[in-house]
N, C-alpha and C. Protein backbone atom coordinates (compact mmCIF):
# COMPACT_ATOMS: atom_id res chain seq x y z
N UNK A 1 -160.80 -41.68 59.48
CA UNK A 1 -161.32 -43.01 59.62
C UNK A 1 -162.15 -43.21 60.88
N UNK A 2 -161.68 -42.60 61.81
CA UNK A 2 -162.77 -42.80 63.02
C UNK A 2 -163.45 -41.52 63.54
N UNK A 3 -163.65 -40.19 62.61
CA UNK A 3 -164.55 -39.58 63.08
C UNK A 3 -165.82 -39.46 62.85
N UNK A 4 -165.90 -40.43 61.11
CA UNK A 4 -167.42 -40.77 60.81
C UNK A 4 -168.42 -41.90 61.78
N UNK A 5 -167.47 -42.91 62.42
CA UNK A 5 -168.52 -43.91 63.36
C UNK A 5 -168.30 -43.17 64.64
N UNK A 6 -167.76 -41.82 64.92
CA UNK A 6 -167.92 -41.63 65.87
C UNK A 6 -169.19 -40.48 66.19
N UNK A 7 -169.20 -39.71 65.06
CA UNK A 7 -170.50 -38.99 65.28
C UNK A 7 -171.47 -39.66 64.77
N UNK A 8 -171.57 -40.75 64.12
CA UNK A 8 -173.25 -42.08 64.01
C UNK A 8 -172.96 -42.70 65.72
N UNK A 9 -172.02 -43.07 66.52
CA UNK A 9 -171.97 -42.99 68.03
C UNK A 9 -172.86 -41.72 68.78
N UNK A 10 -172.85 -40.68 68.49
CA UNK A 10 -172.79 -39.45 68.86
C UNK A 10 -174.75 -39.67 68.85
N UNK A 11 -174.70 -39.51 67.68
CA UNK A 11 -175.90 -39.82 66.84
C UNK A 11 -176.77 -40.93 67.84
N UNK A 12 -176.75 -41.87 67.81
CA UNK A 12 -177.20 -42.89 68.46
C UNK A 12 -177.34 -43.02 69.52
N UNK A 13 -176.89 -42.13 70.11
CA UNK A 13 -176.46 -42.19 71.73
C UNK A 13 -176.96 -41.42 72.69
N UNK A 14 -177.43 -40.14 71.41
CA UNK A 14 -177.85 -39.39 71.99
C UNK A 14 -179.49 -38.59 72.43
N UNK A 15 -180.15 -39.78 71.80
CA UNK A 15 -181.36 -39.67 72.36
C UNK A 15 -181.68 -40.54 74.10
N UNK A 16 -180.25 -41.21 74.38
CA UNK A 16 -180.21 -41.68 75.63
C UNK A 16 -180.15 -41.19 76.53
N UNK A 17 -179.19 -39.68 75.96
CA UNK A 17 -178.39 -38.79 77.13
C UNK A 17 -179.25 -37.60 77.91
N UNK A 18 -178.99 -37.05 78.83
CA UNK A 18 -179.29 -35.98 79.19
C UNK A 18 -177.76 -34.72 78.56
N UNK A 19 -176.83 -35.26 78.75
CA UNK A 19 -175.91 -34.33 78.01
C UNK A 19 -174.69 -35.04 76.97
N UNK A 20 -174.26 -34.83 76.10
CA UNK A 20 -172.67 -35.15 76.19
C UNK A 20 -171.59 -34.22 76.26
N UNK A 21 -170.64 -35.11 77.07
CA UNK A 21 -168.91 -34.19 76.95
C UNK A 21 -168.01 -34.97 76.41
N UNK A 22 -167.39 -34.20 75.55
CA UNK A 22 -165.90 -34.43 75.03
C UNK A 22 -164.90 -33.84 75.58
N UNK A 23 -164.08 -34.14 76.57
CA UNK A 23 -162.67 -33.29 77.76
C UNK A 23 -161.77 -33.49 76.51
N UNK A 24 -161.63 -34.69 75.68
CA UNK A 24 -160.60 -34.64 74.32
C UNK A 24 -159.31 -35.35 75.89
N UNK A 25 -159.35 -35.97 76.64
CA UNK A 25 -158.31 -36.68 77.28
C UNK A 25 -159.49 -38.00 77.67
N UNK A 26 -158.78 -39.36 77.38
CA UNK A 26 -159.34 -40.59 77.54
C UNK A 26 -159.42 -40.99 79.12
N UNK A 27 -158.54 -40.51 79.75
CA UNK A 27 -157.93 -40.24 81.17
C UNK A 27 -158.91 -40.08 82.18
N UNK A 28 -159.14 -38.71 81.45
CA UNK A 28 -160.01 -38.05 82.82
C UNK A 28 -161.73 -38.92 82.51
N UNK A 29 -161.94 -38.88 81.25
CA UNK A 29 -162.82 -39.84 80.74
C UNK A 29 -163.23 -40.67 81.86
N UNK A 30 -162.61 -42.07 81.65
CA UNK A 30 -162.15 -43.18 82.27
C UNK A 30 -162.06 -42.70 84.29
N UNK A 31 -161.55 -41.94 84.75
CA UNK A 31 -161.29 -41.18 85.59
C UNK A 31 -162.92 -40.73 86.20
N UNK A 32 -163.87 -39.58 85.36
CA UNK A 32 -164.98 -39.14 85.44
C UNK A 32 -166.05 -40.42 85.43
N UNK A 33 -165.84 -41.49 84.78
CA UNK A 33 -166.49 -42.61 84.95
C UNK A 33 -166.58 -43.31 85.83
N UNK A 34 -165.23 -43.63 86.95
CA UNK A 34 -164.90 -44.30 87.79
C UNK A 34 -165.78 -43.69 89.05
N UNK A 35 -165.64 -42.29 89.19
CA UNK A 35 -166.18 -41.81 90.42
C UNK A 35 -167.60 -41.29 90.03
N UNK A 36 -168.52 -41.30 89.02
CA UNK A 36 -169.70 -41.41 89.11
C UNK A 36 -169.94 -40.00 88.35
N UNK A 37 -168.99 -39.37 88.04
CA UNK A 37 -169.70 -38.33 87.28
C UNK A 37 -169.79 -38.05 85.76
N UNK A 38 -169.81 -39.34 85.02
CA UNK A 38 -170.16 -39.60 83.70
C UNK A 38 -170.29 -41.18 83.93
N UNK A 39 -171.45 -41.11 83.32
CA UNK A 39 -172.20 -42.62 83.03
C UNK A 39 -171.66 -43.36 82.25
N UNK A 40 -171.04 -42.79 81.15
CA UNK A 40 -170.56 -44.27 80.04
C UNK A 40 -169.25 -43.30 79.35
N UNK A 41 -168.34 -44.00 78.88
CA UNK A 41 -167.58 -43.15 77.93
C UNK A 41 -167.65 -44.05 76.15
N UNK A 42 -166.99 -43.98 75.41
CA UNK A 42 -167.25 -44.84 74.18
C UNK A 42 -165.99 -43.86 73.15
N UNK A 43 -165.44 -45.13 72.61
CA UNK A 43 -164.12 -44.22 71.66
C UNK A 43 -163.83 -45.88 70.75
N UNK A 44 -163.86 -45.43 69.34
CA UNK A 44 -163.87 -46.15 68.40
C UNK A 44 -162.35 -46.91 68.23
N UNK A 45 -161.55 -46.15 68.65
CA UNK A 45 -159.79 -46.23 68.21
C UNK A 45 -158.95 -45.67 69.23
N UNK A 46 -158.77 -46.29 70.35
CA UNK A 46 -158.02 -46.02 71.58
C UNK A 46 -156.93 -46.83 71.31
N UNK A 47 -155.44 -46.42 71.54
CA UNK A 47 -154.40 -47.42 71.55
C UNK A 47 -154.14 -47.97 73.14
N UNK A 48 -153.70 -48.74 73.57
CA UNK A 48 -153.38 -49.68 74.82
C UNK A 48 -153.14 -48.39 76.15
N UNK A 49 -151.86 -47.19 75.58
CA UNK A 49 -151.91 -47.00 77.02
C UNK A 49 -152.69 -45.46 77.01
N UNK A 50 -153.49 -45.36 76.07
CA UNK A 50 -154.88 -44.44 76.50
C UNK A 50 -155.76 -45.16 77.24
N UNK A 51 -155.98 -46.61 77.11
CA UNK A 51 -156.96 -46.93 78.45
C UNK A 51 -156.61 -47.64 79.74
N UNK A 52 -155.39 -48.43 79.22
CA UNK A 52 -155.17 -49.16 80.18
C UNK A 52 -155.38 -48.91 81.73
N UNK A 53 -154.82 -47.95 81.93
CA UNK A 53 -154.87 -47.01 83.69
C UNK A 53 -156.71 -47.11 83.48
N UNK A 54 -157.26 -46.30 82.72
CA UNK A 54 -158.24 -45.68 82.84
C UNK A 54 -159.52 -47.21 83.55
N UNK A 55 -159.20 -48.11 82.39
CA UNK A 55 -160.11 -49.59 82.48
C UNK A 55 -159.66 -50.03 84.10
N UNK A 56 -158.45 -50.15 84.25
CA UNK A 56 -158.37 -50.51 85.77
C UNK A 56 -159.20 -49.61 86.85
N UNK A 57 -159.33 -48.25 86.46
CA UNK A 57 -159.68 -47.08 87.76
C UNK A 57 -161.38 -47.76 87.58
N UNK A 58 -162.15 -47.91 86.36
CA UNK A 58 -163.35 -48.04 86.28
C UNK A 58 -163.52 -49.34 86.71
N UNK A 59 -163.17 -50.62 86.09
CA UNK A 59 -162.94 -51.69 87.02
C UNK A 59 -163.50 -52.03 88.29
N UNK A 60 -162.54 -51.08 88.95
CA UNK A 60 -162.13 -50.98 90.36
C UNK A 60 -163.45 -50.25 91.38
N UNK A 61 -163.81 -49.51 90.24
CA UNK A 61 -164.86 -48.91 90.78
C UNK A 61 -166.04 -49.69 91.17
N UNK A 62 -166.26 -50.45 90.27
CA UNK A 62 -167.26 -51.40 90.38
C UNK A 62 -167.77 -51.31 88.55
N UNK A 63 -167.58 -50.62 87.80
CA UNK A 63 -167.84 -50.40 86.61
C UNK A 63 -167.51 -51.57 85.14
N UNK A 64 -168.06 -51.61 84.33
CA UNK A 64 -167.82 -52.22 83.65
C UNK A 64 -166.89 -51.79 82.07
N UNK A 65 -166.10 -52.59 81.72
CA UNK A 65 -165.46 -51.74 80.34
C UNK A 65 -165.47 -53.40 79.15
N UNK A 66 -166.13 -52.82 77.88
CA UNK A 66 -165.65 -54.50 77.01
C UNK A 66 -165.64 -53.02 75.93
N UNK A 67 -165.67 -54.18 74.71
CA UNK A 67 -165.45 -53.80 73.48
C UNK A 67 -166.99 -53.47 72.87
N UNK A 68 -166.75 -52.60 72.08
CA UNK A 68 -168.15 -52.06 71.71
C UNK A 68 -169.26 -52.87 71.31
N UNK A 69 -168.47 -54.35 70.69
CA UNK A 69 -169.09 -55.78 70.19
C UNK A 69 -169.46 -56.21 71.06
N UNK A 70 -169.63 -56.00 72.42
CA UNK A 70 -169.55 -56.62 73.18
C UNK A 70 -168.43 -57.97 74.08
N UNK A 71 -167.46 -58.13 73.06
CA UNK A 71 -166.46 -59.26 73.55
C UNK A 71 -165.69 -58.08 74.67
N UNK A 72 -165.09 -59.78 75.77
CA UNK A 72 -164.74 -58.99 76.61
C UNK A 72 -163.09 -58.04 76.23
N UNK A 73 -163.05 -57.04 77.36
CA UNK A 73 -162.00 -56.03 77.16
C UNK A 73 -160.62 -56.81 77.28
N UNK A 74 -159.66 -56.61 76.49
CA UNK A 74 -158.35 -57.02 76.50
C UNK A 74 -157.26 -55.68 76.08
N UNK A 75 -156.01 -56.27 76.31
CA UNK A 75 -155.31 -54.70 75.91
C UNK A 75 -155.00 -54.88 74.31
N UNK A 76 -155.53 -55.58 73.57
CA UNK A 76 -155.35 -55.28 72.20
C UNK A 76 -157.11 -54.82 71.74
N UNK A 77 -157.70 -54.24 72.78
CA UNK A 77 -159.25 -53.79 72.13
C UNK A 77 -158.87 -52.17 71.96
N UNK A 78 -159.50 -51.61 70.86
CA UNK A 78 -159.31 -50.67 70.31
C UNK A 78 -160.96 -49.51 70.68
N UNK A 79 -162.14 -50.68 69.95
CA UNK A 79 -163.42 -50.01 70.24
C UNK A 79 -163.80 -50.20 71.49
N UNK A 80 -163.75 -49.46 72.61
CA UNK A 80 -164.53 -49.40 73.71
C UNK A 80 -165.60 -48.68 74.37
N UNK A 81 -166.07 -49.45 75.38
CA UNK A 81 -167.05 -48.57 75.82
C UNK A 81 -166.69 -49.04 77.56
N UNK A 82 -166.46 -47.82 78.14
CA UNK A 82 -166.65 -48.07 79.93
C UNK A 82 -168.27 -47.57 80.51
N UNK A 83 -168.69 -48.13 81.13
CA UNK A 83 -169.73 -47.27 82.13
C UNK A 83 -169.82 -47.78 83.30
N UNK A 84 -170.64 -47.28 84.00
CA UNK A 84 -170.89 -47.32 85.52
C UNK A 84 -171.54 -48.93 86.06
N UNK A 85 -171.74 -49.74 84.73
CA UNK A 85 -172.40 -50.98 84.91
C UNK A 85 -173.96 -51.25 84.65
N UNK A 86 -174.55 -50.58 85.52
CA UNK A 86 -175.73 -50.24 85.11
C UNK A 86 -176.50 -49.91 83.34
N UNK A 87 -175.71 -48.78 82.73
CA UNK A 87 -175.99 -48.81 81.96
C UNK A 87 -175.49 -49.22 80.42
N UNK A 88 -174.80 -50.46 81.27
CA UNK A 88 -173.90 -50.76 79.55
C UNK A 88 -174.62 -51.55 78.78
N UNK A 89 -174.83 -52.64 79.28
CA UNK A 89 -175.73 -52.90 77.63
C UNK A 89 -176.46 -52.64 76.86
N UNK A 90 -177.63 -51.42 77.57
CA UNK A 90 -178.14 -50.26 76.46
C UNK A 90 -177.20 -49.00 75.76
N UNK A 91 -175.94 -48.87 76.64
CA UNK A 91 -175.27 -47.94 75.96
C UNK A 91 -174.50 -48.46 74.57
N UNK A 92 -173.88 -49.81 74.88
CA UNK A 92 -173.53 -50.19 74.17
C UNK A 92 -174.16 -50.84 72.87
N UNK A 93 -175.55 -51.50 73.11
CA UNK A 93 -176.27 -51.62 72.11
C UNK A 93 -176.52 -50.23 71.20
N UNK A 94 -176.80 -49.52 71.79
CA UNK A 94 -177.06 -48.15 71.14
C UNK A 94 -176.20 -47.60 70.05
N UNK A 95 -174.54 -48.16 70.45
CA UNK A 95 -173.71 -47.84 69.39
C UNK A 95 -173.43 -48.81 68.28
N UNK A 96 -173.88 -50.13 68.62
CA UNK A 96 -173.74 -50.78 68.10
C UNK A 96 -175.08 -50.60 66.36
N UNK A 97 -176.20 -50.57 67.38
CA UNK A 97 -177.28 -49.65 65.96
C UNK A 97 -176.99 -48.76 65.17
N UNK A 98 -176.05 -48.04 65.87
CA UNK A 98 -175.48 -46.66 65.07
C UNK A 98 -174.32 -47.32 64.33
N UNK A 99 -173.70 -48.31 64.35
CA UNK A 99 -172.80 -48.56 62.94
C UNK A 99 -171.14 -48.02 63.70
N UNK A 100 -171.30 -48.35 65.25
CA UNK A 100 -170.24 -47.40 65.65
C UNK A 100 -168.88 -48.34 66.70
N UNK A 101 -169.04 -49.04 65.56
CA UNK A 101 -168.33 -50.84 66.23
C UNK A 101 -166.65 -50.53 65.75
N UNK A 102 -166.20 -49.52 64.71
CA UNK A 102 -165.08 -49.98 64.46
C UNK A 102 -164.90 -48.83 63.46
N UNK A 103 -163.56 -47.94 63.13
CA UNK A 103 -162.71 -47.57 62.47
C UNK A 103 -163.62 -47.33 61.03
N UNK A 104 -163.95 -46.55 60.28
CA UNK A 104 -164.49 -47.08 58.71
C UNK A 104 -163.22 -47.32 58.02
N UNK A 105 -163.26 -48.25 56.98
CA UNK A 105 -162.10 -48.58 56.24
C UNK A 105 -161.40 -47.10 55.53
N UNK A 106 -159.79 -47.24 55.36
CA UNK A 106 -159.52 -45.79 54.28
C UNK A 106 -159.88 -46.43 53.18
C-alpha cells in the first residue's frame, strides 16, 4: 500500500535532487536533516514514534516538518515531509504532483 506513492514520490522528486538516499531508519533521516546533511526527507506511512524524536531534532534545528498536504504536523500525521525550511514548499509540492499524499487504498 505505500510503496506505489512512494516511488511516484521518488519519481517526482527527483528531477529536484542532486541525489537520493534511503538509510531504511526514519531516525537518522530526521537526524541527517536536522544537522544539514539531507535537505528534505518524505515517508507516506510513518507511525507516531518513528517521528516523533526525529520532528523535534528538525524543529529545533530551525527546520520545518507538516504533512505532505501541507496541514500542519501533529502526532497522529502519518504522510510527512521534514526539510531544512528553505526547501519545503517546492519539495512538498513536488510530491504532492506526484500523487504521493497518502497510503493507496488495499
Amino acid at each position: 500500500r505505500n510503496l506505489a506513492p512512494m516511488l511516484r514520490g521518488i519519481v517526482g522528486i527527483a528531477p529536484l535532487c542532486r541525489t537520493l538516499r534511503a538509510l531504511g531508519s526514519a531516525a537518522i533521516m530526521y537526524a541527517w536533516v536536522a544537522c544539514g546533511r539531507l535537505t528534505s526527507y518524505f515517508e507516506v506511512d510513518l507511525n507516531s514514534w518513528d517521528h516523533a524524536a526525529g520532528v523535534l531534532l528538525v524543529t529545533e534545528a530551525g527546520g520545518r516538518v507538516t504533512d505532505i498536504d501541507g496541514s500542519p504536523y501533529t502526532i497522529a500525521t502519518r504522510a510527512i515531509v521534514a526539510s531544512n525550511g528553505l526547501t519545503h514548499n517546492e519539495t512538498r509540492q513536488a510530491l504532492v504532483d506526484a500523487d504521493c499524499i497518502r497510503t493507496d487504498p488495499a
